[in-house]
Protein backbone atom coordinates (compact mmCIF):
# COMPACT_ATOMS: atom_id res chain seq x y z
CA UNK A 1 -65.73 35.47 24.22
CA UNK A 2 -63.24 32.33 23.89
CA UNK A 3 -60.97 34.28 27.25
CA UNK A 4 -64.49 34.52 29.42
CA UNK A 5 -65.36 30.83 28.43
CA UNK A 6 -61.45 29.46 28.94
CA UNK A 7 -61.33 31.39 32.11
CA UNK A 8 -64.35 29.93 33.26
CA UNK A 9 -63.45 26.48 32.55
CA UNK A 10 -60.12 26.65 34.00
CA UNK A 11 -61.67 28.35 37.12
CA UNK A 12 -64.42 25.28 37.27
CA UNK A 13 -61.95 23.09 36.64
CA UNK A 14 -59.59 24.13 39.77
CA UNK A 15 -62.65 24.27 41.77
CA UNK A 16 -64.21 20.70 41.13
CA UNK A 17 -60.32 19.37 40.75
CA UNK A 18 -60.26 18.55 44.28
CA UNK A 19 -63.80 17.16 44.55
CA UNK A 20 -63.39 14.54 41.58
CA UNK A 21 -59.76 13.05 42.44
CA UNK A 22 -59.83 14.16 46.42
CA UNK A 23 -56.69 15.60 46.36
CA UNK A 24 -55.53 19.78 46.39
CA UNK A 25 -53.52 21.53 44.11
CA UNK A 26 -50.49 22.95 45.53
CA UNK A 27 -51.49 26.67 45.85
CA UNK A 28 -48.12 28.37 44.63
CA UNK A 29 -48.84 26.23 41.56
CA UNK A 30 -52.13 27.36 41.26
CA UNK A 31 -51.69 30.84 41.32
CA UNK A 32 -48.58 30.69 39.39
CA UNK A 33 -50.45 29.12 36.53
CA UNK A 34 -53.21 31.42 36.81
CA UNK A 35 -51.57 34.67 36.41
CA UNK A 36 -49.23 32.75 33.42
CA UNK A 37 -52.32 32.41 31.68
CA UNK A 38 -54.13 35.77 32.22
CA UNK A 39 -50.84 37.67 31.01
CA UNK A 40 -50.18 35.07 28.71
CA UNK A 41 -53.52 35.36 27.09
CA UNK A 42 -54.12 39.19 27.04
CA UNK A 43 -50.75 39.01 25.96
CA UNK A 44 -52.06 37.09 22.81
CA UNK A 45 -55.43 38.49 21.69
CA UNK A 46 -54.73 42.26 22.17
CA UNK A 47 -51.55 42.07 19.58
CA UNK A 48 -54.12 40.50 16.86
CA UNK A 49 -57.09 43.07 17.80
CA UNK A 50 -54.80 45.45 17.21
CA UNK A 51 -53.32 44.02 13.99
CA UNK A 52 -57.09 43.82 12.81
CA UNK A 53 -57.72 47.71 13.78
CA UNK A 54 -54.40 48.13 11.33
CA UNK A 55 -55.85 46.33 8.52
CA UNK A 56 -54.37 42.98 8.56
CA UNK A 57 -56.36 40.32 7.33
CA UNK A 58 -56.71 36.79 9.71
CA UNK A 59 -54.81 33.26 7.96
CA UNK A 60 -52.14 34.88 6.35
CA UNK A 61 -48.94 31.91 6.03
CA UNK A 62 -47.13 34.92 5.30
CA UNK A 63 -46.99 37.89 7.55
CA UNK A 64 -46.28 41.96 5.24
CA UNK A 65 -43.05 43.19 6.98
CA UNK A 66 -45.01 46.33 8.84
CA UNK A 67 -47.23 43.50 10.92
CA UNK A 68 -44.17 40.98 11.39
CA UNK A 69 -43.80 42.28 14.96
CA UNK A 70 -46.62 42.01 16.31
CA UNK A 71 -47.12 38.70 15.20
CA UNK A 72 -44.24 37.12 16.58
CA UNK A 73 -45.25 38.62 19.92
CA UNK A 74 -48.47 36.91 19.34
CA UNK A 75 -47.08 33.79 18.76
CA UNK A 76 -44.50 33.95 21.76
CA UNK A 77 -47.20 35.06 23.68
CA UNK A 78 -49.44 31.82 22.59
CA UNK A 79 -46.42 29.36 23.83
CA UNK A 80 -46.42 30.95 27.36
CA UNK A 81 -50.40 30.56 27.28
CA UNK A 82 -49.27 26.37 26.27
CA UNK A 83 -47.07 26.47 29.38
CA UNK A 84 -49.60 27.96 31.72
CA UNK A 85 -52.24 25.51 31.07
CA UNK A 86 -49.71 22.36 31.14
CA UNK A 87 -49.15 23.64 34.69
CA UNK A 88 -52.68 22.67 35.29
């Protein structure tokens, strides 16, 4: 639900961009940023959906060894989501 409802507002918010401030984005930009943040964001949630169909519980500080990988992926993945939406 929170990827339909980001997507959206990034989408609305490229749309009306050029509408409030009258000026474009630059379209390499654009799409750049918009496939960093679909990748970067699948790239996020499906590592923790698939740490929950394992058995690991959500707001652990401290990660058991066996779901240590997929965590950090998570996490890397979150950063590259960060850059994606400071290209905005």
């Amino acid at each position: 639900m929170v990827g339909g409802a980001v997507m959206g507002y990034v989408g609305g918010l490229h749309f009306w961009w050029p509408k409030i401030t009258g000026r474009l984005y630059p379209e390499f930009l654009a799409r750049t940023a918009a496939i960093i943040l679909f990748v970067g964001f699948n790239l996020h949630i499906l590592p923790a959906i698939h740490l929950g169909g394992l058995g690991m519980p959500r707001r652990y500080h401290n990660y058991p060894p066996e779901f240590q990988v997929l965590n950090v992926m998570s996490t890397a993945a979150h950063r590259f989501l960060r850059l994606a939406i400071s290209c905005r």
